[in-house]
C-alpha atoms as a PDB file:
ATOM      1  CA  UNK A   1     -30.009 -34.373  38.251  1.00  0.00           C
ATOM      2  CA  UNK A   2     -32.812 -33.109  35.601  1.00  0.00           C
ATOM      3  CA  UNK A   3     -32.006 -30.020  36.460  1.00  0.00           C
ATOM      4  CA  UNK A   4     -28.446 -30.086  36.552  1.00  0.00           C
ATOM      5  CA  UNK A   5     -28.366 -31.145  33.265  1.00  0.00           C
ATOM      6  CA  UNK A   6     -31.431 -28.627  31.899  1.00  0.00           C
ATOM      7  CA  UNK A   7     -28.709 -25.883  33.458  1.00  0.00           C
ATOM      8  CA  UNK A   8     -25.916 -27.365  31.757  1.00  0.00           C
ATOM      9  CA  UNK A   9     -27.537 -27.207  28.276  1.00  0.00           C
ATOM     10  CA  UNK A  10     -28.886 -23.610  28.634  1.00  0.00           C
ATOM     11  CA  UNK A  11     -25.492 -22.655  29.450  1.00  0.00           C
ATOM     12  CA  UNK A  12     -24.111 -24.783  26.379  1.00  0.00           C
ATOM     13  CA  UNK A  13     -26.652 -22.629  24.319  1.00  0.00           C
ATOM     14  CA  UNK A  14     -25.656 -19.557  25.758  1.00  0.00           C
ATOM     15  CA  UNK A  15     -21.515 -20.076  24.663  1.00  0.00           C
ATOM     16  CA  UNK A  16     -22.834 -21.559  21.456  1.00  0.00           C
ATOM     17  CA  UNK A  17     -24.753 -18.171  20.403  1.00  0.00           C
ATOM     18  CA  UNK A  18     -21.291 -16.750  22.216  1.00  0.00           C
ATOM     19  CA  UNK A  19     -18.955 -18.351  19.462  1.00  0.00           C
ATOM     20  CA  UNK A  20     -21.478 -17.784  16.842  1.00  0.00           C
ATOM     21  CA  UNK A  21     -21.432 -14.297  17.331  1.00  0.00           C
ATOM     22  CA  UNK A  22     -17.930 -13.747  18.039  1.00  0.00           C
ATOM     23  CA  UNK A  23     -16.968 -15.567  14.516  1.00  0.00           C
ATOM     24  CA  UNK A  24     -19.076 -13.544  12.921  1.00  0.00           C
ATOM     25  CA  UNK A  25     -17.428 -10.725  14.235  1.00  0.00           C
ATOM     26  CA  UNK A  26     -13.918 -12.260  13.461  1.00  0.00           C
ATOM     27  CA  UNK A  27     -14.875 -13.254   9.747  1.00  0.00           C
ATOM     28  CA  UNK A  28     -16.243  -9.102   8.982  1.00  0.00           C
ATOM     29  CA  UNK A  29     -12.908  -8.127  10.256  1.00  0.00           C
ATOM     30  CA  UNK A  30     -11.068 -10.756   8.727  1.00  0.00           C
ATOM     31  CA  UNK A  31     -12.834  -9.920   5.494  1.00  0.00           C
ATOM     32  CA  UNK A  32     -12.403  -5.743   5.907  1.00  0.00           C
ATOM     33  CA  UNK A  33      -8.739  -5.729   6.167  1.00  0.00           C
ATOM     34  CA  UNK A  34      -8.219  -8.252   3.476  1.00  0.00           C
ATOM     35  CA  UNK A  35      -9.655  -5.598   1.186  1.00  0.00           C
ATOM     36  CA  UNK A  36      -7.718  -2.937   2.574  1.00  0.00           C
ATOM     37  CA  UNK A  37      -4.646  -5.548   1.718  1.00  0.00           C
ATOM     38  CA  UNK A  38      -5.395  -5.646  -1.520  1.00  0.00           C
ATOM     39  CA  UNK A  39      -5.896  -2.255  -2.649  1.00  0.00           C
ATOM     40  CA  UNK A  40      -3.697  -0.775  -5.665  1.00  0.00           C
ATOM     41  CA  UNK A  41      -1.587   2.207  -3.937  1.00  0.00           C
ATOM     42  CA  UNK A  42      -0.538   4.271  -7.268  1.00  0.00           C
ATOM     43  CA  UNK A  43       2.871   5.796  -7.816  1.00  0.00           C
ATOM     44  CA  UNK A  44       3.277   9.419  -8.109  1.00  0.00           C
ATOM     45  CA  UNK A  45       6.310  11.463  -8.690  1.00  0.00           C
ATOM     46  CA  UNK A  46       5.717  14.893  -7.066  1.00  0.00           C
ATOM     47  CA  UNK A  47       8.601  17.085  -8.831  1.00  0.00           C
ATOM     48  CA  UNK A  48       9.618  19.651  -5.657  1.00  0.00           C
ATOM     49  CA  UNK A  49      10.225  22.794  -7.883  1.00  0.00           C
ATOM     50  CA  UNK A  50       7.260  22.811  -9.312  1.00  0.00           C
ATOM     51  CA  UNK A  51       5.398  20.793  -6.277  1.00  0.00           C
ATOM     52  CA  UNK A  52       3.702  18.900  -9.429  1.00  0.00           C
ATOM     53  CA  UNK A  53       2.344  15.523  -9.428  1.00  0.00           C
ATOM     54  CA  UNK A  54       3.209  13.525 -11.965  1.00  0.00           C
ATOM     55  CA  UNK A  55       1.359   9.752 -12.289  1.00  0.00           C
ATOM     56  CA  UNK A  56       3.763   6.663 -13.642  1.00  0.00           C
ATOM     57  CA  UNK A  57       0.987   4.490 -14.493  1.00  0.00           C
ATOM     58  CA  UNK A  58       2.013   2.183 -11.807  1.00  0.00           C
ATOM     59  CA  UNK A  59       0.698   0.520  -8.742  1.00  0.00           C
ATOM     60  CA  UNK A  60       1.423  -1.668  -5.759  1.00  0.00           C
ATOM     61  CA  UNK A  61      -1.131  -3.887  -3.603  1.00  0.00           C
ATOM     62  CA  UNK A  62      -0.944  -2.715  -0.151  1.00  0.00           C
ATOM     63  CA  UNK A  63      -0.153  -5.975   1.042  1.00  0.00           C
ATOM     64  CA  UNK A  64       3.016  -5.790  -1.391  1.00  0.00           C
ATOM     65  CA  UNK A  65       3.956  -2.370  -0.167  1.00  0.00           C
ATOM     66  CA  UNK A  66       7.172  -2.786   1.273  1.00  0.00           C
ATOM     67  CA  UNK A  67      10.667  -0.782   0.801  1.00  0.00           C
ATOM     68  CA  UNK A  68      12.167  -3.035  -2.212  1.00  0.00           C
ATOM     69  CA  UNK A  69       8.836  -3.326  -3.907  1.00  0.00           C
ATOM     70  CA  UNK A  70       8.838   0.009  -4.090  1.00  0.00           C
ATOM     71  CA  UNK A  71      12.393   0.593  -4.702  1.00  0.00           C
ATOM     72  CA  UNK A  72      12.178  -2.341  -7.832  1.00  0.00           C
ATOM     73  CA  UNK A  73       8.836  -0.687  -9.244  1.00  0.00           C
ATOM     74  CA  UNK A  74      10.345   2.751  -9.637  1.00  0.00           C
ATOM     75  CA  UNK A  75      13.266   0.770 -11.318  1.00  0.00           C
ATOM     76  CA  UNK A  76      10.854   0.069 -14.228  1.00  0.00           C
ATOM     77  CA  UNK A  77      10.352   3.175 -15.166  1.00  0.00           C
ATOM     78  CA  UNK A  78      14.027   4.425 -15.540  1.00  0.00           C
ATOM     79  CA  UNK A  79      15.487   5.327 -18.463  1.00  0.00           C
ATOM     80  CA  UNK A  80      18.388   3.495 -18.535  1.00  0.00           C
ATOM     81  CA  UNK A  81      19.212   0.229 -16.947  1.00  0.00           C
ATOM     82  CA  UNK A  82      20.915   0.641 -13.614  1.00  0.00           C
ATOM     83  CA  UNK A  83      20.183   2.281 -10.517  1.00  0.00           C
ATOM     84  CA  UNK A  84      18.666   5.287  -9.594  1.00  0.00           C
ATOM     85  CA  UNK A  85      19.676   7.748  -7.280  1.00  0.00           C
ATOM     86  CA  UNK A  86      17.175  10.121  -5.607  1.00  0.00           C
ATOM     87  CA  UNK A  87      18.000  12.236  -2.222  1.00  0.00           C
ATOM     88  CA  UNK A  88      14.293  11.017  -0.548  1.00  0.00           C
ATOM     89  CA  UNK A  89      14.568   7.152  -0.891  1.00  0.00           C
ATOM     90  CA  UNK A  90      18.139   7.735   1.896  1.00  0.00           C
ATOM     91  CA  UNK A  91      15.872   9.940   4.083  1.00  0.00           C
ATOM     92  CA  UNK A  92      13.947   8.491   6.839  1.00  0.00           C
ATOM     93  CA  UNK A  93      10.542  10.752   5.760  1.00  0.00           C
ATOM     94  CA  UNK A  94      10.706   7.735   3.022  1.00  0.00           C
ATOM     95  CA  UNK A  95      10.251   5.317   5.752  1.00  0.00           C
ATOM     96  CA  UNK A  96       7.564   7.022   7.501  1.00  0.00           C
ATOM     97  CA  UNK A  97       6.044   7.904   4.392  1.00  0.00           C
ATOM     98  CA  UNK A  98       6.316   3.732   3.708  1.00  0.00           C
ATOM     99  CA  UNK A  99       4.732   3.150   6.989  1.00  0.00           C
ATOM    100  CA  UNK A 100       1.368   5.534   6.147  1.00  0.00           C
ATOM    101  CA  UNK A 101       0.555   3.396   2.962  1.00  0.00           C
ATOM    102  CA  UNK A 102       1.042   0.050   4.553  1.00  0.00           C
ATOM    103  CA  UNK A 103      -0.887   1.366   7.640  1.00  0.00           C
ATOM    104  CA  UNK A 104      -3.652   2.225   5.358  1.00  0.00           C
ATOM    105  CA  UNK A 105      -3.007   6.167   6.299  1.00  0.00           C
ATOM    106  CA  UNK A 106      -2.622   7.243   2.935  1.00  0.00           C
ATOM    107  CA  UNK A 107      -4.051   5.753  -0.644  1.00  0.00           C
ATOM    108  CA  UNK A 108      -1.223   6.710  -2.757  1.00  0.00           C
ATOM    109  CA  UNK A 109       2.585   7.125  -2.815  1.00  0.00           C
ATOM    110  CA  UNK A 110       4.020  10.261  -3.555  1.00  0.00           C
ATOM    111  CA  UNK A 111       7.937   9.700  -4.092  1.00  0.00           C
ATOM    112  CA  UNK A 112       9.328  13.314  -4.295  1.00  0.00           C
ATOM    113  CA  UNK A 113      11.817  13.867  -6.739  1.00  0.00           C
ATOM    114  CA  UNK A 114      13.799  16.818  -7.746  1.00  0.00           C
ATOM    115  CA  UNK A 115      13.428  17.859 -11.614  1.00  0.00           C
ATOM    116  CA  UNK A 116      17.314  16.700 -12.054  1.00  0.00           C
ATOM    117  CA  UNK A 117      16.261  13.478 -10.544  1.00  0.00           C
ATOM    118  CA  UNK A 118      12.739  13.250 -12.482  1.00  0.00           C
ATOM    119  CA  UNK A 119      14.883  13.154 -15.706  1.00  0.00           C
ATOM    120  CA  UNK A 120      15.985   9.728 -14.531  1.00  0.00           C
ATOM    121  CA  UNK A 121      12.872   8.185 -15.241  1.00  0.00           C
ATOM    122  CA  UNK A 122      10.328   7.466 -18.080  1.00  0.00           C
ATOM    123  CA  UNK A 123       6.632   8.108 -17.535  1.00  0.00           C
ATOM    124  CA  UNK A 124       4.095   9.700 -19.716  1.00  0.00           C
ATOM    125  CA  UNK A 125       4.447  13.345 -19.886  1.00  0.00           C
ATOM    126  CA  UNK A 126       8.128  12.608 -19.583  1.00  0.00           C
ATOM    127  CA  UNK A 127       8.877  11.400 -22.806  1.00  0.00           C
ATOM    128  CA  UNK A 128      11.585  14.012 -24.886  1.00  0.00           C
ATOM    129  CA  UNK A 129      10.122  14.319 -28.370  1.00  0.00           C
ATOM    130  CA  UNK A 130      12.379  11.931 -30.169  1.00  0.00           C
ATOM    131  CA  UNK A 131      12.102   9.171 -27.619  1.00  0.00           C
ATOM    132  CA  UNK A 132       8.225   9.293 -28.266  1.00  0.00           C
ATOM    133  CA  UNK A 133       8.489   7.804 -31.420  1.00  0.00           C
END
């Protein structure tokens, strides 16, 4: 019966180190992808006809990164209150574009605008002259 129960607690031992090893495990992963949740993703106009890039100061945490976040944050930076109206937020490359930043593919968010849509929106470098003041 000794050794029945000597067996018993090596084997106890053995799924003990198991668990402690495999929550270890869990807790590194745990903690790695809770960073990569909260990393800033920046906003970035990228004007087509000149294929420049064009920062808005903003950011969203990756965990945050969904389709009306994004949509509302570009809203702050519009010139006039309202809606906006870009050809790439009705396209489904906005989508998969979407689905790269949340996946962790990509870092930052380049919404591509065309310069009669870029107009719609204030951001430094942006700012007309009299409007500056």
């Amino acid at each position: 019966m000794k050794e029945f129960l000597a067996v018993c607690a090596d084997i106890a031992s053995v799924v003990a180190v198991v668990s402690v090893i495999v929550t270890l495990f869990k807790v590194v992963k745990m903690e790695r992808e809770n960073r990569r949740m909260n990393e800033k993703v920046d906003l970035f106009f990228q004007v087509e006809e000149s294929d420049r890039i064009e920062p808005t100061g903003l950011y969203i945490r990756r965990k945050d990164f969904t389709r009306s976040e994004v949509l509302g944050t570009m809203r702050m930076v519009m010139k006039d209150q309202g809606f906006f109206s870009t050809k790439h937020t009705s396209e489904v490359a906005f989508l998969d574009s979407l689905e790269k930043v949340q996946s962790g593919k990509d870092k930052r968010w380049l919404i591509p605008v065309a310069e009669s849509e870029f107009v719609q929106f204030v951001i430094p470098g942006n700012v007309p002259e009299q409007d500056a003041a």
